[in-house]
C-alpha atoms as a PDB file:
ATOM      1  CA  UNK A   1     -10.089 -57.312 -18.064  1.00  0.00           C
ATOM      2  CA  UNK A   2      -9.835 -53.711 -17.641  1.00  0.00           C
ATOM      3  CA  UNK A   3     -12.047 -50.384 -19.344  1.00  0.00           C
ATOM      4  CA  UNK A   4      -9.739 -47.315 -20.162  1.00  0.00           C
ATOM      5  CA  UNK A   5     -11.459 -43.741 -21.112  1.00  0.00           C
ATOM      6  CA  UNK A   6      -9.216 -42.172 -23.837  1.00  0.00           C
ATOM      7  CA  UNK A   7      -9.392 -39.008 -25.627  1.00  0.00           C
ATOM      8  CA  UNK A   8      -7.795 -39.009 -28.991  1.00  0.00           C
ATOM      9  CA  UNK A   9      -6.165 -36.539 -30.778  1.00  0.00           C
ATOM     10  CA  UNK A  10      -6.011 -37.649 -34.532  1.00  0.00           C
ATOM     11  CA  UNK A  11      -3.977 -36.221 -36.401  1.00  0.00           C
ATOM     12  CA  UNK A  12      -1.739 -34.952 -33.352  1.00  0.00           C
ATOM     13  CA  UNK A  13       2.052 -35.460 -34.914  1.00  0.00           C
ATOM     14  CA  UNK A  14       3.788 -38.583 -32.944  1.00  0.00           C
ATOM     15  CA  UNK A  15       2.043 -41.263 -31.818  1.00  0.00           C
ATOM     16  CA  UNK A  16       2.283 -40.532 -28.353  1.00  0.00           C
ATOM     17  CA  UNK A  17       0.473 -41.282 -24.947  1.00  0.00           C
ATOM     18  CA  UNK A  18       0.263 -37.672 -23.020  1.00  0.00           C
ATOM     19  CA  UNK A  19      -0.521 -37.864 -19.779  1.00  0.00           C
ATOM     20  CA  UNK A  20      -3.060 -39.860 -17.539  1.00  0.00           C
ATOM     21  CA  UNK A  21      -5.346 -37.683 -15.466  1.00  0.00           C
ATOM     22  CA  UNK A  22      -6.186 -38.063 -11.870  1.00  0.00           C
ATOM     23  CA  UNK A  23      -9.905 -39.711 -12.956  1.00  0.00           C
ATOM     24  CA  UNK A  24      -7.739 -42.308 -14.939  1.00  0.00           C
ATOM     25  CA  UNK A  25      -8.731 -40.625 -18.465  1.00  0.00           C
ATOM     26  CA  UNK A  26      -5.399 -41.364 -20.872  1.00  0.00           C
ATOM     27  CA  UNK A  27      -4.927 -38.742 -23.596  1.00  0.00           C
ATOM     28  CA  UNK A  28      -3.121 -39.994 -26.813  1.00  0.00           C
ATOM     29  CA  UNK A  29      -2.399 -38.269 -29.800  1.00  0.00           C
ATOM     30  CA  UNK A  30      -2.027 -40.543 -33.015  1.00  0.00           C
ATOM     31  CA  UNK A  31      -0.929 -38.840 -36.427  1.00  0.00           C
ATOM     32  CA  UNK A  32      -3.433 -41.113 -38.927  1.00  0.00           C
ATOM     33  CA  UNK A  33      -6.622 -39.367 -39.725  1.00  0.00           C
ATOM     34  CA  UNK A  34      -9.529 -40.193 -38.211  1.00  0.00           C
ATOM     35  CA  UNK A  35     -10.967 -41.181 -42.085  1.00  0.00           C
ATOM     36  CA  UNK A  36     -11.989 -44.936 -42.343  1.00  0.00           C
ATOM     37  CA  UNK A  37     -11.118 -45.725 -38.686  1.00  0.00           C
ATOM     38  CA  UNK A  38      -7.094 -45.232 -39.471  1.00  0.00           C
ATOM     39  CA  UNK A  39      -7.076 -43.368 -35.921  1.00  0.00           C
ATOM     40  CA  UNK A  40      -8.777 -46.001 -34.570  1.00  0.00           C
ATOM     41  CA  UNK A  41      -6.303 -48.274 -35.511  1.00  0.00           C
ATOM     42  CA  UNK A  42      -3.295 -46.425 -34.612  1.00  0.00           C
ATOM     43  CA  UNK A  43      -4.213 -45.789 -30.709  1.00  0.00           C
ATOM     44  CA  UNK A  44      -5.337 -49.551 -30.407  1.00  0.00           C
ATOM     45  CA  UNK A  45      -1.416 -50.243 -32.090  1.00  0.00           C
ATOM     46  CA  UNK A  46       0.078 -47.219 -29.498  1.00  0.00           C
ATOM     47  CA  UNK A  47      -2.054 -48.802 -26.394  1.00  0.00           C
ATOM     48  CA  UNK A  48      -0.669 -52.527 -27.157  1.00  0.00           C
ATOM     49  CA  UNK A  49       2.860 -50.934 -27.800  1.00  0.00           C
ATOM     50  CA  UNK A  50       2.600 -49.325 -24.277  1.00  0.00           C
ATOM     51  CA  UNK A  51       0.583 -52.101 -22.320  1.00  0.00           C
ATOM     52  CA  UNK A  52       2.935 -54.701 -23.983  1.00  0.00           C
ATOM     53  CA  UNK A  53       0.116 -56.708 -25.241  1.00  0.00           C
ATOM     54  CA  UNK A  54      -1.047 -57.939 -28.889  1.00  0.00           C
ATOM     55  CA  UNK A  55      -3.465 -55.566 -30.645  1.00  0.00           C
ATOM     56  CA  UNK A  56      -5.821 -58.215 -30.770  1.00  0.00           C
ATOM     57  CA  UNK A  57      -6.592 -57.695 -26.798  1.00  0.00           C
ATOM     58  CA  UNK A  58      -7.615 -54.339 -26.949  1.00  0.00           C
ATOM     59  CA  UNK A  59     -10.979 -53.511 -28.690  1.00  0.00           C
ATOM     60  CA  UNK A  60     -12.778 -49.524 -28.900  1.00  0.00           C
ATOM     61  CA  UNK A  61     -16.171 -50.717 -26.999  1.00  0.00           C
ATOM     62  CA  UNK A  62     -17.714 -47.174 -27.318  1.00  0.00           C
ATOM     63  CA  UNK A  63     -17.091 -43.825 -28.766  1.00  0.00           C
ATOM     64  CA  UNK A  64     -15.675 -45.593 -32.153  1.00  0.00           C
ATOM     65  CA  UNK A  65     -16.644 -42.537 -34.073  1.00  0.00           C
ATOM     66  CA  UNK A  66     -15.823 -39.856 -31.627  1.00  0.00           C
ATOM     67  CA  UNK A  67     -12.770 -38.505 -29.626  1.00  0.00           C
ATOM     68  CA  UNK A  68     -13.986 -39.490 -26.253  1.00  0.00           C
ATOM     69  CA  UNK A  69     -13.430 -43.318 -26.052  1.00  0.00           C
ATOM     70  CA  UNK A  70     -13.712 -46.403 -23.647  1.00  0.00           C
ATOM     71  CA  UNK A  71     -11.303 -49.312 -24.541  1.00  0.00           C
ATOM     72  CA  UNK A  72     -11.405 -52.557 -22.942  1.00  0.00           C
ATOM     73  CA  UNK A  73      -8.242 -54.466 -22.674  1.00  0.00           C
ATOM     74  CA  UNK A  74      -8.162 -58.402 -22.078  1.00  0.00           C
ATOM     75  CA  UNK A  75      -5.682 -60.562 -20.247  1.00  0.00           C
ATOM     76  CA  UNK A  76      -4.676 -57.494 -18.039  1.00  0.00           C
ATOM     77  CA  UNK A  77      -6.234 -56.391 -14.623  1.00  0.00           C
ATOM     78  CA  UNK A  78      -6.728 -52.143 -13.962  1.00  0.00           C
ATOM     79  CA  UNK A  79      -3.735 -52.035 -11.900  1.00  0.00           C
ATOM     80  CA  UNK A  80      -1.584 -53.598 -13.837  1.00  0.00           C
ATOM     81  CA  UNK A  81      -2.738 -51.155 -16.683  1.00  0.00           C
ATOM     82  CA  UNK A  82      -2.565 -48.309 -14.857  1.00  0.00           C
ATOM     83  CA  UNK A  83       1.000 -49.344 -13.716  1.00  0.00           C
ATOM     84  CA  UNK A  84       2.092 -49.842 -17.018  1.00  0.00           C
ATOM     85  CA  UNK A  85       0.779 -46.725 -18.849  1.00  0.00           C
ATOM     86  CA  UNK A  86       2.172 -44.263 -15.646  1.00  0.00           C
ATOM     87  CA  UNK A  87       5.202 -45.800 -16.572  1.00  0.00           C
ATOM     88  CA  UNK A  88       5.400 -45.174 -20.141  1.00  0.00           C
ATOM     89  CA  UNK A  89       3.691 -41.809 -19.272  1.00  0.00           C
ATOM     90  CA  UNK A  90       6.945 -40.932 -17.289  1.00  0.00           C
ATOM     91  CA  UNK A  91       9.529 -42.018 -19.260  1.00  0.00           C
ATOM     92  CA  UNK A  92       7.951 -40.353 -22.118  1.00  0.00           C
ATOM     93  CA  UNK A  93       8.438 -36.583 -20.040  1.00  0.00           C
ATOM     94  CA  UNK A  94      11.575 -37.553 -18.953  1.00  0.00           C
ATOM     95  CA  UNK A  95      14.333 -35.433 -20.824  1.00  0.00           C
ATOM     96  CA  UNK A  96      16.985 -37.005 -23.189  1.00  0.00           C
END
């Protein structure tokens, strides 16, 4: 099992995972408002998109209400997260 901190953008355009910073904080960007936990919803669908992993394994443990977030993701260790998001992170800022 491994804990994520995220800061979400709702309302940001593209669903879209920005960068990871060096303290292992992911910023996303969804476009759903944050109104009856739609944002919510659409980072734990962009996280599982990314991670390759059903929505059901990734549940907001804290910060539900707020921007600043921890997520906990099941069935995955931290490295192998981390592995996967830098990857999607650089293919993402990669130019067409």
């Amino acid at each position: 099992m491994a804990r994520l901190a995220v800061r979400l953008t709702p309302r940001g355009g593209a669903d879209a995972i920005d960068r990871v910073d060096p303290d292992g904080t992911v910023h996303a960007r969804v476009s759903a408002p944050p109104a009856g936990s739609r944002a919510n919803a659409a980072l734990v669908r962009l996280l599982a998109g990314a991670l390759r992993v059903p929505p059901s394994s990734i549940d907001i443990v804290s910060g539900a209400r707020g921007r600043n977030k921890v997520v906990e993701i099941s069935g995955l260790g931290e490295p192998e997260v981390r592995a996967r998001l830098a990857a999607k992170v650089s293919r993402a800022a990669e130019p067409s």
